[in-house]
N, C-alpha and C. Protein backbone atom coordinates (compact mmCIF):
# COMPACT_ATOMS: atom_id res chain seq x y z
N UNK A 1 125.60 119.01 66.34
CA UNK A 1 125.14 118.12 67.36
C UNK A 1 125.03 118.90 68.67
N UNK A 2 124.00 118.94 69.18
CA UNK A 2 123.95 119.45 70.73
C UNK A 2 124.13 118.40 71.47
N UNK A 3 124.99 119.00 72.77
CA UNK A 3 125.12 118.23 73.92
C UNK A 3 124.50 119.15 75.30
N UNK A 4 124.06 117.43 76.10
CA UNK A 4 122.92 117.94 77.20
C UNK A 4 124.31 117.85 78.33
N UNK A 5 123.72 118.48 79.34
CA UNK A 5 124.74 118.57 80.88
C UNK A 5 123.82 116.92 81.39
N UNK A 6 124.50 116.40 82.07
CA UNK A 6 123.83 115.77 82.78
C UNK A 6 122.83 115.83 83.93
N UNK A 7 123.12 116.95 84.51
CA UNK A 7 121.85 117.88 85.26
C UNK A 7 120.54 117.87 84.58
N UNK A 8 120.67 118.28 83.09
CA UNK A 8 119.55 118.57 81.77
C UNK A 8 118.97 117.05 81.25
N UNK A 9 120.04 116.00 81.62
CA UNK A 9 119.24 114.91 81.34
C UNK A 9 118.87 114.13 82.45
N UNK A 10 119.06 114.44 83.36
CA UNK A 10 118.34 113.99 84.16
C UNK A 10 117.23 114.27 84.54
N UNK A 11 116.93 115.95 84.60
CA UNK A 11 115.71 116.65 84.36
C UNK A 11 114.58 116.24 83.64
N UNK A 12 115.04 115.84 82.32
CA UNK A 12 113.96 115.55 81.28
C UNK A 12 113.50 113.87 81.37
N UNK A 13 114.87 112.91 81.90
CA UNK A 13 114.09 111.83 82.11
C UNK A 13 113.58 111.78 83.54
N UNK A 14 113.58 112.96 84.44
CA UNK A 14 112.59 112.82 85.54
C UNK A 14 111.18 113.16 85.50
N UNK A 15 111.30 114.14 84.31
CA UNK A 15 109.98 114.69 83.79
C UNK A 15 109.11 113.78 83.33
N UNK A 16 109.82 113.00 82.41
CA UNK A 16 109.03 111.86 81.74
C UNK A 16 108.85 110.73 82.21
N UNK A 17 109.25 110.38 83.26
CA UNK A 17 108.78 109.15 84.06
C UNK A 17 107.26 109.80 84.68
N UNK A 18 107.79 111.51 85.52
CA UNK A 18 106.99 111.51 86.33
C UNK A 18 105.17 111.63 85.15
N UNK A 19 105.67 112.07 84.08
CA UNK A 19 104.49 112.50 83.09
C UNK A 19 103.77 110.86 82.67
N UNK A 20 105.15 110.24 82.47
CA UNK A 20 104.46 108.85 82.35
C UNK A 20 103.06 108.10 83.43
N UNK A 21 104.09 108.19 84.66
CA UNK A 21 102.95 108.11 86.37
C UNK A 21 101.82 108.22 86.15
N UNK A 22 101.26 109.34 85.74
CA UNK A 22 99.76 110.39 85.96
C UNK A 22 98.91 109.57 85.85
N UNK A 23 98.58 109.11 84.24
CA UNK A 23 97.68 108.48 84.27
C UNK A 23 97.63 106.77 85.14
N UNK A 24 98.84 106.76 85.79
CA UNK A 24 98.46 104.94 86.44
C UNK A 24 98.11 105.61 88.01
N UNK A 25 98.19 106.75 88.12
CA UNK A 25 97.96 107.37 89.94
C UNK A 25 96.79 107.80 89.49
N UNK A 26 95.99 108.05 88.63
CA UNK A 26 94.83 108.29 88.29
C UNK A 26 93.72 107.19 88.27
N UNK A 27 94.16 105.99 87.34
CA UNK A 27 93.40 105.29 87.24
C UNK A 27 93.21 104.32 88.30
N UNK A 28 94.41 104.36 89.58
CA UNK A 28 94.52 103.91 90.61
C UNK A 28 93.23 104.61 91.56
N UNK A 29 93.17 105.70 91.42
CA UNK A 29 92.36 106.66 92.24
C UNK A 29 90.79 106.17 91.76
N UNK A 30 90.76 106.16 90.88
CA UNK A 30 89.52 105.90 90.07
C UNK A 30 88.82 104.70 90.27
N UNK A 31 90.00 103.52 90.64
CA UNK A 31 89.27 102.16 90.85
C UNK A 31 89.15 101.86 92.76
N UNK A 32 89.34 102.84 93.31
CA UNK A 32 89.30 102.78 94.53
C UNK A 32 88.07 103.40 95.14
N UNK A 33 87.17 102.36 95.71
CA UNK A 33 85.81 103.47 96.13
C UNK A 33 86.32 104.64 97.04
N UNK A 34 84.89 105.59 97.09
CA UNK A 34 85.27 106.20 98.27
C UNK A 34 84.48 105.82 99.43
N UNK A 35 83.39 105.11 99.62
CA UNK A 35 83.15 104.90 100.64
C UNK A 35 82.87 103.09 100.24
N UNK A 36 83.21 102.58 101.69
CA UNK A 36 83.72 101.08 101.85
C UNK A 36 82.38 100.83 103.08
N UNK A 37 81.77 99.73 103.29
CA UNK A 37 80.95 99.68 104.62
C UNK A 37 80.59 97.93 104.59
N UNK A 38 80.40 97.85 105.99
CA UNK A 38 80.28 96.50 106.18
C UNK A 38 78.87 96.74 106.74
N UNK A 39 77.93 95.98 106.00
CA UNK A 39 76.73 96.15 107.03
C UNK A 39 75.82 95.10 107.41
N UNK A 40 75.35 94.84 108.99
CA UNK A 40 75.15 93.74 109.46
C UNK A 40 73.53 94.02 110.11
N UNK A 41 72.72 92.66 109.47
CA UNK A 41 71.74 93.03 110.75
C UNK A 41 71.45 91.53 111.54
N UNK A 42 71.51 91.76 113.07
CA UNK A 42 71.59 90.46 113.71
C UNK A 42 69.57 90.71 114.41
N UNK A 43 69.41 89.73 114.26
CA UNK A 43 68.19 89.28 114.83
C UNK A 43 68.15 88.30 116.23
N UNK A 44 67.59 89.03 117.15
CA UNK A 44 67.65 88.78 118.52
C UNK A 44 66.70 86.96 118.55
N UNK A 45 65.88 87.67 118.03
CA UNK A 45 64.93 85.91 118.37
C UNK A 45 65.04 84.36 117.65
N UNK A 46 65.84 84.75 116.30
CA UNK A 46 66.11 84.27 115.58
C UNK A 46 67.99 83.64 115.68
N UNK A 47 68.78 84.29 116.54
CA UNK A 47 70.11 84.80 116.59
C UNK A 47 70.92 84.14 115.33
N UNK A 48 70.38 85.41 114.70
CA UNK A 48 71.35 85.06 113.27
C UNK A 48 71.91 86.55 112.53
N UNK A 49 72.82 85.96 112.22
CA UNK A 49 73.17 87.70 111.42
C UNK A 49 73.36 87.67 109.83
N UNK A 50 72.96 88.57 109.02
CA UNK A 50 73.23 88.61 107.68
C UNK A 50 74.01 90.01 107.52
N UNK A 51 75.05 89.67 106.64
CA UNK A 51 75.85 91.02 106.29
C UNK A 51 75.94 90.92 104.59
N UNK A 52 76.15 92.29 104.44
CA UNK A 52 76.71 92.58 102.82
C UNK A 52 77.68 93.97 103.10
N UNK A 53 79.01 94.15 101.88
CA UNK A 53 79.50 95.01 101.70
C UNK A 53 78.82 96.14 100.80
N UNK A 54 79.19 97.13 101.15
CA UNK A 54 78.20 98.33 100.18
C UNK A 54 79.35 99.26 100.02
N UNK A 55 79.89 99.52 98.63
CA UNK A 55 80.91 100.36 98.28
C UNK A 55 79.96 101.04 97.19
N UNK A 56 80.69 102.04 97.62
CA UNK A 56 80.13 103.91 96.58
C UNK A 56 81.03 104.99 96.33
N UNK A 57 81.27 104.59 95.11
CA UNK A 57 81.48 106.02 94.10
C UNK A 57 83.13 104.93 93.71
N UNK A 58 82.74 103.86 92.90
CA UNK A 58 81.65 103.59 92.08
C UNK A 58 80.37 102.60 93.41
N UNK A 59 79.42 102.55 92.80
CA UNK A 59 78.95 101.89 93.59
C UNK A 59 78.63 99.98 93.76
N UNK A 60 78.46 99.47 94.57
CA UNK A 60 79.38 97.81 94.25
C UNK A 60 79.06 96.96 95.64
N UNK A 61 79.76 96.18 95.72
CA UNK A 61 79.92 95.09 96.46
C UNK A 61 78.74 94.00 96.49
N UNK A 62 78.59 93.55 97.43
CA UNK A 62 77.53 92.12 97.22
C UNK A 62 76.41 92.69 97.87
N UNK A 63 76.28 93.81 98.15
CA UNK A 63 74.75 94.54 98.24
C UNK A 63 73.85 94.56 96.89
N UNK A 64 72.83 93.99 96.99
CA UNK A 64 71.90 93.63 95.48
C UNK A 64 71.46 95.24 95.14
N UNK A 65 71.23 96.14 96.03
CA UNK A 65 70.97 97.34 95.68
C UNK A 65 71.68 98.28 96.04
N UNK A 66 73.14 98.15 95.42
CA UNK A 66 74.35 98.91 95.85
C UNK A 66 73.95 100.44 95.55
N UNK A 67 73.44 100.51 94.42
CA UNK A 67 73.15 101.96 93.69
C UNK A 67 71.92 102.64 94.05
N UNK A 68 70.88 101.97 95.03
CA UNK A 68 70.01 103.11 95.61
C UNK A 68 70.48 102.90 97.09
N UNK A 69 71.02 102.35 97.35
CA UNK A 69 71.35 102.26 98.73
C UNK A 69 72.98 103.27 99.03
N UNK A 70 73.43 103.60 98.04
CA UNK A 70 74.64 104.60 98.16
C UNK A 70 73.93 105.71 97.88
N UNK A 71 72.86 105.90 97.04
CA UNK A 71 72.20 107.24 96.75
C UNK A 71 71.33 107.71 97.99
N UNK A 72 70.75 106.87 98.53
CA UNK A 72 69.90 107.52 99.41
C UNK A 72 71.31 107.77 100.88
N UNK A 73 71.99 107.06 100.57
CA UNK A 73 73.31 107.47 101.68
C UNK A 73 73.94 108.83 101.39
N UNK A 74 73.77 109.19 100.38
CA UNK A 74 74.54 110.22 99.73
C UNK A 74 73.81 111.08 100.01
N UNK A 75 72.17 111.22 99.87
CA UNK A 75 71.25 112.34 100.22
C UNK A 75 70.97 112.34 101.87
N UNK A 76 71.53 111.50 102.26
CA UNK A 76 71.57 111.98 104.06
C UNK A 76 72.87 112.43 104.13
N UNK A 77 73.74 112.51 103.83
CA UNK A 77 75.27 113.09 103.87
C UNK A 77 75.89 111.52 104.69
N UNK A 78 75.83 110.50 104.20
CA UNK A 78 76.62 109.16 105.14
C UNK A 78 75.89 109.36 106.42
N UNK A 79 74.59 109.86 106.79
CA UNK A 79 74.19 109.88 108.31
C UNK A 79 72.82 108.85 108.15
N UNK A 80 73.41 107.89 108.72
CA UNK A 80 72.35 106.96 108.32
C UNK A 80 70.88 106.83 109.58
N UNK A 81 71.22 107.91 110.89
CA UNK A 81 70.22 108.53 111.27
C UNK A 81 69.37 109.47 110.56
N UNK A 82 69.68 109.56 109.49
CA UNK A 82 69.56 111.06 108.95
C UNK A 82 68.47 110.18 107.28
N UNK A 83 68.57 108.82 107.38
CA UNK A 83 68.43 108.59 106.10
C UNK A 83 66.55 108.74 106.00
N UNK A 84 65.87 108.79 105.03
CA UNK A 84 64.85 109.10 104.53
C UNK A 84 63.89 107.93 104.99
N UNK A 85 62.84 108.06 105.37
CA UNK A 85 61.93 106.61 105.68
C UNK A 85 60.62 107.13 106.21
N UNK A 86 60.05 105.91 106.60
CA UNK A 86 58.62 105.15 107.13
C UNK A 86 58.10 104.67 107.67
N UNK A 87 57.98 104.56 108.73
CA UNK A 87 57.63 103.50 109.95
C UNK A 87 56.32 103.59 109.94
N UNK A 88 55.31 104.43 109.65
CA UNK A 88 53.69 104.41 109.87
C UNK A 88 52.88 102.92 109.62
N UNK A 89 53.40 102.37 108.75
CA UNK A 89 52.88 101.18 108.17
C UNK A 89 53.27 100.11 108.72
N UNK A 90 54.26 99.95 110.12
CA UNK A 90 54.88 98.87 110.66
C UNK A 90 53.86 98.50 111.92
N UNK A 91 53.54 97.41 112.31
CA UNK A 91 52.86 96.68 113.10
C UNK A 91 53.82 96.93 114.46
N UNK A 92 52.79 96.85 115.99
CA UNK A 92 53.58 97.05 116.79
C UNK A 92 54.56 95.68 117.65
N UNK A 93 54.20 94.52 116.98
CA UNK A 93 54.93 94.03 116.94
C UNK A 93 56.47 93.60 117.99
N UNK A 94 56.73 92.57 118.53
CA UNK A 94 58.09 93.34 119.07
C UNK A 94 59.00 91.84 118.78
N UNK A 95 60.09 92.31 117.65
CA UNK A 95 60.88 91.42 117.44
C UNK A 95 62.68 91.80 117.25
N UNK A 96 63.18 92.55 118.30
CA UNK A 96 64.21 92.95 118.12
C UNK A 96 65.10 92.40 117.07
N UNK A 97 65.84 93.76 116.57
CA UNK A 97 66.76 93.61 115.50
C UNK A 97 67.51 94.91 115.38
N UNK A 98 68.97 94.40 115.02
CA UNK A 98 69.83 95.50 115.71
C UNK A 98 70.44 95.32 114.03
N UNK A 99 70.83 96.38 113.79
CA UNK A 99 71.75 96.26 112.39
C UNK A 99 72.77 97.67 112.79
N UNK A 100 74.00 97.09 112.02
CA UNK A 100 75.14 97.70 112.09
C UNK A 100 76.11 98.03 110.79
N UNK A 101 76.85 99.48 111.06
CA UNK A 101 76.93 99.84 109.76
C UNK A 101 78.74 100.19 110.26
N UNK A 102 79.73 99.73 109.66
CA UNK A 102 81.43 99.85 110.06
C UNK A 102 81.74 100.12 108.49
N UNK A 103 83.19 101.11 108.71
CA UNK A 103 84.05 101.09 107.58
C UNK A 103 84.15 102.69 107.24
N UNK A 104 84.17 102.91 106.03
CA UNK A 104 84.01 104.52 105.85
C UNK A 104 83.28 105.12 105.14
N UNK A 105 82.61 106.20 105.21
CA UNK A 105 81.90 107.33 104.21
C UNK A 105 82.92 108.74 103.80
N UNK A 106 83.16 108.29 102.59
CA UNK A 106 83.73 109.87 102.24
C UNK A 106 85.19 110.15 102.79
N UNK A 107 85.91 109.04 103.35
CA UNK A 107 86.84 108.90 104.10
C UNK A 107 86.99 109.02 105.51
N UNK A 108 85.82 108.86 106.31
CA UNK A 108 85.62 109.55 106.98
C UNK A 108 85.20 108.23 107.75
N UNK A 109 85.56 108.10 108.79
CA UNK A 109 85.36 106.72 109.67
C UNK A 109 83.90 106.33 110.07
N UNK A 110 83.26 105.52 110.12
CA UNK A 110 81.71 105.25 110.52
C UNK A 110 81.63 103.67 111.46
N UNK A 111 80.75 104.05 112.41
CA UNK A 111 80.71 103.14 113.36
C UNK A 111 78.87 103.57 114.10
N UNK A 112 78.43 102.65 113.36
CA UNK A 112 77.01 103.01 113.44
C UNK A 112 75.97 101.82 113.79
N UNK A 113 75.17 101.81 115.35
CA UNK A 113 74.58 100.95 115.44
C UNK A 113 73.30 101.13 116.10
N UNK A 114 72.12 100.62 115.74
CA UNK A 114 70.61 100.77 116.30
C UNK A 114 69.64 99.50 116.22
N UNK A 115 69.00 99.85 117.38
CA UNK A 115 67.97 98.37 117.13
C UNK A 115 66.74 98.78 117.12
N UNK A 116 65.92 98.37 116.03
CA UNK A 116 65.00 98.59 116.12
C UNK A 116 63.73 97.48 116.97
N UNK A 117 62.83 97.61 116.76
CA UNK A 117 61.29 96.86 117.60
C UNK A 117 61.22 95.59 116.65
N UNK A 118 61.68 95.74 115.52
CA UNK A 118 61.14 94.61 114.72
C UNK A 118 61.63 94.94 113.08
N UNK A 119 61.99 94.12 112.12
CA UNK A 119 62.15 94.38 110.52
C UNK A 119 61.26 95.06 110.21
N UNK A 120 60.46 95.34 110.15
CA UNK A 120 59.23 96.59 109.13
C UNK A 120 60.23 97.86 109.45
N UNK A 121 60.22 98.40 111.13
CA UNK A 121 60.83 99.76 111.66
C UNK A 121 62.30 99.68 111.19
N UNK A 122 62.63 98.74 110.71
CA UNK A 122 64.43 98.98 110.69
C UNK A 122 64.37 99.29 108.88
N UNK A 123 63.45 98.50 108.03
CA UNK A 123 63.38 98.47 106.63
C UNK A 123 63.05 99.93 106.67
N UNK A 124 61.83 100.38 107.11
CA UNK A 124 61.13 101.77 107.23
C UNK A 124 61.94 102.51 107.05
N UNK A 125 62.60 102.66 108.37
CA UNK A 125 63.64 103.98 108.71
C UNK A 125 65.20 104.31 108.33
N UNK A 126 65.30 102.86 107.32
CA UNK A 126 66.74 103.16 106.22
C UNK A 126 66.60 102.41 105.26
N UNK A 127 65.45 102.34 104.60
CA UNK A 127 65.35 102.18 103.49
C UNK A 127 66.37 102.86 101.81
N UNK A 128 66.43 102.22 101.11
CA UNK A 128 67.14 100.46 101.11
C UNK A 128 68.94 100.17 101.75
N UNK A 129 69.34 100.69 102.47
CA UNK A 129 70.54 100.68 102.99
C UNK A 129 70.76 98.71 103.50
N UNK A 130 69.72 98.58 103.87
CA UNK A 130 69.39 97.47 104.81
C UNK A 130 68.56 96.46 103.79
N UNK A 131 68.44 96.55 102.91
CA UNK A 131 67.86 95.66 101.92
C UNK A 131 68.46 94.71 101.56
N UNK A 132 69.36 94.18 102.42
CA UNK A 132 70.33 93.09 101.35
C UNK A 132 69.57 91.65 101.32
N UNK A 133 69.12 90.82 101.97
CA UNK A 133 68.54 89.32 102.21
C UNK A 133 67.48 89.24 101.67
């Protein structure tokens, strides 16, 4: 019969709790987005605001186009000045509309706000980030 020191068993049941852990700090990690965002657009003439959440990686929330709207976020690096668009086709129009983007990218804090002339220039120039309504 071998006998353990108690030093030696404590060792091995610290080992095995901590071996047990892994996978629930994992799958914890896994169900946690990495980027979280609240995004709002208020309309000046109209004074109304519509918001949706937009979570990515996985991608989610009550944004109808969570998954091109985190991708094209992803190919500007979270710079949603930076995001890909179109304005040529927008009428000159003038119907202010301000939309706003809070919460985080990548862990990384975001506090982002612009108004555009009217919905065509705001759809245009962050397309589909702003697609939610």
């Amino acid at each position: 019969m071998t006998t353990y020191s108690p030093r030696r068993i404590l060792t091995i049941c610290s080992l095995a709790i901590a071996t047990a852990a892994l996978p629930l700090a994992s799958a914890d990690a896994a169900a946690t987005p990495k980027s979280t965002l609240k995004l709002t657009i208020t309309s000046a003439a109209a004074q109304d605001a519509r918001s949706a959440t937009l979570t990515c990686g996985p991608a989610g929330g009550t944004h109808p186009r969570a998954k091109e709207a985190c991708a094209a976020l992803t190919a500007a690096k979270g710079q949603f000045d930076e995001l890909e668009g179109d304005v040529s086709t927008c009428t000159t129009e003038y119907d202010s509309i301000t939309a706003t983007a809070t919460g985080t990218w990548n862990g990384v804090r975001v506090e982002w706000e612009n108004t555009f002339a009217n919905e065509c220039e705001l759809h245009g120039a962050t397309a589909p980030v702003f697609f939610f309504d």
